[in-house]
C-alpha atoms as a PDB file:
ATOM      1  CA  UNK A   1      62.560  64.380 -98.649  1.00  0.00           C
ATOM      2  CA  UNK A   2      66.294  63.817 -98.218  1.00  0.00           C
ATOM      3  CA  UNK A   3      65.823  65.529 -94.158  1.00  0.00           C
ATOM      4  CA  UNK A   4      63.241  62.405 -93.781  1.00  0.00           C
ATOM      5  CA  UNK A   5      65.632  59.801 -95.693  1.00  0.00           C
ATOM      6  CA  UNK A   6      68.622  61.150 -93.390  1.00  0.00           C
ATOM      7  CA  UNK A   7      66.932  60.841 -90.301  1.00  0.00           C
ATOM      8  CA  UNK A   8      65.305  57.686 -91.106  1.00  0.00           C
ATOM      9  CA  UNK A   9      69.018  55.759 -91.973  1.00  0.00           C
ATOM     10  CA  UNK A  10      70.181  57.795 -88.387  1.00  0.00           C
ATOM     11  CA  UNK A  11      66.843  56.115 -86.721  1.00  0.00           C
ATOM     12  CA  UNK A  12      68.247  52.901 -88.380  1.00  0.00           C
ATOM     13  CA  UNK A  13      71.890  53.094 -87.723  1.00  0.00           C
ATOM     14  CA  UNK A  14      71.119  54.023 -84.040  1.00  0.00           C
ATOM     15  CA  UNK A  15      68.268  51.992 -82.853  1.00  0.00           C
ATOM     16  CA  UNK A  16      67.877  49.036 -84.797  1.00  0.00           C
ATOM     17  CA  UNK A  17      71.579  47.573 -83.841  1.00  0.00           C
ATOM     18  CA  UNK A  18      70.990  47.806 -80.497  1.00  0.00           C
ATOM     19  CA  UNK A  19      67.950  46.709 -80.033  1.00  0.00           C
ATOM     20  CA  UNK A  20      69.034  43.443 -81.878  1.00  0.00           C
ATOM     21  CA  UNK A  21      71.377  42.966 -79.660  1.00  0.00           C
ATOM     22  CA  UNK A  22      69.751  43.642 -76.350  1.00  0.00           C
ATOM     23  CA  UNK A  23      67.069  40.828 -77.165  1.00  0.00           C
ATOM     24  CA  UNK A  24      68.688  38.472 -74.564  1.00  0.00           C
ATOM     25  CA  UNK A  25      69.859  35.334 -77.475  1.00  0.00           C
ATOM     26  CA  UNK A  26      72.921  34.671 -77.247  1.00  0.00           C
ATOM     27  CA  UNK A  27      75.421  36.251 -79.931  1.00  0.00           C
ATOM     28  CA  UNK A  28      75.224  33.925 -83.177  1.00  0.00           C
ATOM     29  CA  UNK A  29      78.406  32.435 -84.166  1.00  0.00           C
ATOM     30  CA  UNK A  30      80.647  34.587 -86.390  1.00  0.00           C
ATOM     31  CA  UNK A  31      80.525  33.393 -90.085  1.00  0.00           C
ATOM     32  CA  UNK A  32      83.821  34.242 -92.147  1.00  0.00           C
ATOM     33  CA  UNK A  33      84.453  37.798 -92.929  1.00  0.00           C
ATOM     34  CA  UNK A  34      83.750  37.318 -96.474  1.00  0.00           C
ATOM     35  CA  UNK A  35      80.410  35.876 -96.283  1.00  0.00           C
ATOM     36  CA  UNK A  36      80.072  39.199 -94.129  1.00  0.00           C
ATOM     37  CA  UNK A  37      81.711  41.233 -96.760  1.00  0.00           C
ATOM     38  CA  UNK A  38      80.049  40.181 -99.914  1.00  0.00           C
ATOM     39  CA  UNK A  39      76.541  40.074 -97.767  1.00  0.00           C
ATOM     40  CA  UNK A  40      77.464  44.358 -97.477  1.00  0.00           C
ATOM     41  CA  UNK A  41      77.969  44.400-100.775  1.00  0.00           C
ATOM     42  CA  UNK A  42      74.875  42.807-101.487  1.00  0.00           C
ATOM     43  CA  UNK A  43      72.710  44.757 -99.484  1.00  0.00           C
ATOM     44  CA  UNK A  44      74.212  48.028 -99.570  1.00  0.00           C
ATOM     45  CA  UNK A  45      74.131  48.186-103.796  1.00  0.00           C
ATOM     46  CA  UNK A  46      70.840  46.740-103.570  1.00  0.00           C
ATOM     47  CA  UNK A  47      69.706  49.591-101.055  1.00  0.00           C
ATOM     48  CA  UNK A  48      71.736  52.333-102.388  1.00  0.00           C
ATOM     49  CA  UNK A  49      70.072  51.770-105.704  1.00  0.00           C
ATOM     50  CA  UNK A  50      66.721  51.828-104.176  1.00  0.00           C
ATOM     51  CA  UNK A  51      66.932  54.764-102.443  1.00  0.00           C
ATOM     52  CA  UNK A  52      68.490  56.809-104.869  1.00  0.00           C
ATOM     53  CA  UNK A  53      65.670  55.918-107.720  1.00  0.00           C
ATOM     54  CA  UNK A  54      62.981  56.539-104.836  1.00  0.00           C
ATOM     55  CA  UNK A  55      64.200  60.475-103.868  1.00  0.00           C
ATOM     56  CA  UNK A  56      65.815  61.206-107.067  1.00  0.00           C
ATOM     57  CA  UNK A  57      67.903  63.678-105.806  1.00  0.00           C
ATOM     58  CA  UNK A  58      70.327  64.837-108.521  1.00  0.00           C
ATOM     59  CA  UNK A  59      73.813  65.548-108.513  1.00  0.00           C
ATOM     60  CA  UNK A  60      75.530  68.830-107.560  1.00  0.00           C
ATOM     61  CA  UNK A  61      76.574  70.402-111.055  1.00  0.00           C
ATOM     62  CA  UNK A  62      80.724  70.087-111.496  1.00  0.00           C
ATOM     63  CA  UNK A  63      82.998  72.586-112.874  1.00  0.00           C
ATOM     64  CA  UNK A  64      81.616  72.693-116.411  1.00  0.00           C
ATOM     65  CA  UNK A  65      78.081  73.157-115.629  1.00  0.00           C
ATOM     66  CA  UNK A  66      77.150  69.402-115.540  1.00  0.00           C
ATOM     67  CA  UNK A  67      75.172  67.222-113.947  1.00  0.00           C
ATOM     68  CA  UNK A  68      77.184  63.502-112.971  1.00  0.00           C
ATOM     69  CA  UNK A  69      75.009  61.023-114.514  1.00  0.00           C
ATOM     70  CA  UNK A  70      72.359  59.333-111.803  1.00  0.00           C
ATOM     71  CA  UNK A  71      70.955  60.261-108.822  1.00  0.00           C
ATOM     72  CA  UNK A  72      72.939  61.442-105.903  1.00  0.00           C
ATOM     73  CA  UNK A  73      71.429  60.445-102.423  1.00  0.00           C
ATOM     74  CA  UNK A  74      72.677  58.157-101.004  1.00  0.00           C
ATOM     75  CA  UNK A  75      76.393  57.920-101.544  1.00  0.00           C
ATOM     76  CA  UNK A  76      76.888  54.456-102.686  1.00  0.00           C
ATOM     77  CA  UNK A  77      80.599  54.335-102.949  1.00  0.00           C
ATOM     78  CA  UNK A  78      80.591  55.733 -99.412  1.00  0.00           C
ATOM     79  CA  UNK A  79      77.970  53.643 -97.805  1.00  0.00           C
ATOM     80  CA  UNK A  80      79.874  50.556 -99.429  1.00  0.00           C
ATOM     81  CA  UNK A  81      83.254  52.067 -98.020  1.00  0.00           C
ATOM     82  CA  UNK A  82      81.770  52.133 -94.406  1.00  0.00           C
ATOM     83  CA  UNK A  83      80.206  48.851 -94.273  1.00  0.00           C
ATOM     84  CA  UNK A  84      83.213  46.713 -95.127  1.00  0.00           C
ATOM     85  CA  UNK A  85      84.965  49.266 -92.867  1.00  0.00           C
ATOM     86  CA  UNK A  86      82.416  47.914 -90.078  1.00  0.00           C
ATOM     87  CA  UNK A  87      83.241  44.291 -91.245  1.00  0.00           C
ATOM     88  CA  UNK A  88      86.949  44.673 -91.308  1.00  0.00           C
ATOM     89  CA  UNK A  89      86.930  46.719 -88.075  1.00  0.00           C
ATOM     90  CA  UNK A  90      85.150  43.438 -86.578  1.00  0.00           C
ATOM     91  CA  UNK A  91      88.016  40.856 -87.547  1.00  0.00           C
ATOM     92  CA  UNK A  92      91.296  43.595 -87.354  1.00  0.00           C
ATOM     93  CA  UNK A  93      90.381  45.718 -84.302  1.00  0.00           C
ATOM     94  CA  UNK A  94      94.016  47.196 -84.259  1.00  0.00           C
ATOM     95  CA  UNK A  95      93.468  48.428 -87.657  1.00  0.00           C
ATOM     96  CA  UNK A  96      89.846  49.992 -87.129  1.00  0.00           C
ATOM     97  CA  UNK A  97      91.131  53.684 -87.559  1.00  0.00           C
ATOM     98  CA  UNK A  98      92.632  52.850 -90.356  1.00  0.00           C
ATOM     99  CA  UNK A  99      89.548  51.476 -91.960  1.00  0.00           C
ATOM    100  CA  UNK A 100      87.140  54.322 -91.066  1.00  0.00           C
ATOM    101  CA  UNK A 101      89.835  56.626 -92.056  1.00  0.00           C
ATOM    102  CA  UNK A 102      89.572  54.981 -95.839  1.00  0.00           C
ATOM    103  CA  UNK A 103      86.167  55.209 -95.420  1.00  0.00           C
ATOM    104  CA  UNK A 104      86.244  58.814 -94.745  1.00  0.00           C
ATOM    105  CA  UNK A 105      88.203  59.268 -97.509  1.00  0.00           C
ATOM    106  CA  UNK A 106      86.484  58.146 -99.734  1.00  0.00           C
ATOM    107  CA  UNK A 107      83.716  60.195 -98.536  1.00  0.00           C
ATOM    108  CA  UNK A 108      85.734  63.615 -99.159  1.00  0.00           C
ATOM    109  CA  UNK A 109      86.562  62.129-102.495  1.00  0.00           C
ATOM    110  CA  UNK A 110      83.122  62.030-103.610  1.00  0.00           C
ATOM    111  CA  UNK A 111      82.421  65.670-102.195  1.00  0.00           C
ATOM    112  CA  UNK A 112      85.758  66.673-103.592  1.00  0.00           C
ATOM    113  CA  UNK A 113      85.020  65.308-107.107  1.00  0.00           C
ATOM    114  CA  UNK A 114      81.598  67.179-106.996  1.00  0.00           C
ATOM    115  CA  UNK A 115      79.627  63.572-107.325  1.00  0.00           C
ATOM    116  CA  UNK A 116      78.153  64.211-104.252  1.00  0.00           C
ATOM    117  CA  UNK A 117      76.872  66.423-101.898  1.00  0.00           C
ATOM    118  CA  UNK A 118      78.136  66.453 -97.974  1.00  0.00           C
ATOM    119  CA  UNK A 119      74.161  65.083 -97.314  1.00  0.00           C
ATOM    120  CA  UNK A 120      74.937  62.852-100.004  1.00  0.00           C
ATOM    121  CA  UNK A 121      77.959  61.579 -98.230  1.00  0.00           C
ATOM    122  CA  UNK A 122      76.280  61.355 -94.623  1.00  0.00           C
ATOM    123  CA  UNK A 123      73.328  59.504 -95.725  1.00  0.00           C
ATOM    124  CA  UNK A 124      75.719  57.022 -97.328  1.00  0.00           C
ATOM    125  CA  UNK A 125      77.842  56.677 -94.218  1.00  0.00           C
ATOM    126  CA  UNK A 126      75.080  56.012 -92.154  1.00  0.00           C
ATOM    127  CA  UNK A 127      72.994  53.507 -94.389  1.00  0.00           C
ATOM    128  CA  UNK A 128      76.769  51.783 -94.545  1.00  0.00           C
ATOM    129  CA  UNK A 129      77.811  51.831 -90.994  1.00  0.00           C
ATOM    130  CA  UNK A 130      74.002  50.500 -90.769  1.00  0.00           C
ATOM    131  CA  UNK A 131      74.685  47.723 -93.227  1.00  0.00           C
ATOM    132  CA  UNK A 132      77.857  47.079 -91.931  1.00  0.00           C
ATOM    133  CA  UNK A 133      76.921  46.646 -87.916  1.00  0.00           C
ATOM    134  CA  UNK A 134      73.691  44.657 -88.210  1.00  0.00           C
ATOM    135  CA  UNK A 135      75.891  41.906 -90.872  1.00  0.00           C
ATOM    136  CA  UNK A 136      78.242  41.635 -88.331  1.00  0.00           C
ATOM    137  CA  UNK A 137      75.965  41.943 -85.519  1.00  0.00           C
ATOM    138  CA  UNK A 138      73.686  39.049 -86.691  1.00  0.00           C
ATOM    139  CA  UNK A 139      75.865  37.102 -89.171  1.00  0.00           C
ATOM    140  CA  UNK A 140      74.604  38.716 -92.215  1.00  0.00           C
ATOM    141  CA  UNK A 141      71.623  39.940 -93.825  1.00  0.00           C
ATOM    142  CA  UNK A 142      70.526  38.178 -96.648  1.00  0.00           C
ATOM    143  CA  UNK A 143      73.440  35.376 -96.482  1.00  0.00           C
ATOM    144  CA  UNK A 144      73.182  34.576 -92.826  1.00  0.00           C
ATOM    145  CA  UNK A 145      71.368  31.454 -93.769  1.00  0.00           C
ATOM    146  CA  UNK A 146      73.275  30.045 -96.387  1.00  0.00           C
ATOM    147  CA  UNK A 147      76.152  27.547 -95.189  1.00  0.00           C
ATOM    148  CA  UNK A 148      79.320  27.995 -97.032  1.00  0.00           C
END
């Protein structure tokens, strides 16, 4: 279940961006980064959630023997951490290493911490980076209407 839920965020992250894009409107008119930022937010806990309650795939077991409490595919702190990394990349281009380099840390972090799994972590970056590309890509996701 988790090979399907992997390659179906990579079929996502890959194919649905671009073929936004290459639909021949013009590119909509940036709304502020954090309408952009809080629609990630929005979306990716909202999706995160979802997904981990639909594959219920548990938790690698820590040190002690335990279980972390929830469900562990997708990563949700990671997929959160790449799509405002997407975001911020859009507005701060000079600084996009250093945002993807947060974001991959706090990828390890999860691994590292034993709250996650490295497919854990990969779904999550890709459902994120997913997240973060079509928000910016189409001024948002489920706030793109909403004038503020």
């Amino acid at each position: 279940m988790k090979i399907i839920a992997l390659a179906f965020a990579l079929s996502l992250s890959v194919l649905v961006p671009s073929a936004a894009r290459s639909e021949g409107a013009p590119p909509p008119s940036k709304p502020p980064e954090l309408k952009q930022a809080v629609d990630v937010v929005v979306v990716t806990l909202v999706s995160t959630e979802a997904l981990k309650r639909a594959i219920r795939d548990p938790r690698p077991t820590n040190g002690s023997g335990t279980r972390g409490s929830g469900y562990g595919f997708p990563s949700g702190h990671t997929a959160l951490a790449f799509g405002l990394a997407r975001v911020a990349s859009e507005y701060q281009p000079k600084q996009r290493t250093l945002w993807y380099a947060l974001a991959a840390r706090v990828a390890w972090s999860r691994v590292k911490r034993r709250a996650h799994g490295w497919d854990d972590v990969i779904g999550g970056a890709l459902l994120g980076s997913w997240v973060g590309d079509t928000a910016v890509g189409s001024g948002g996701i489920v706030l793109r209407t909403w004038d503020w």
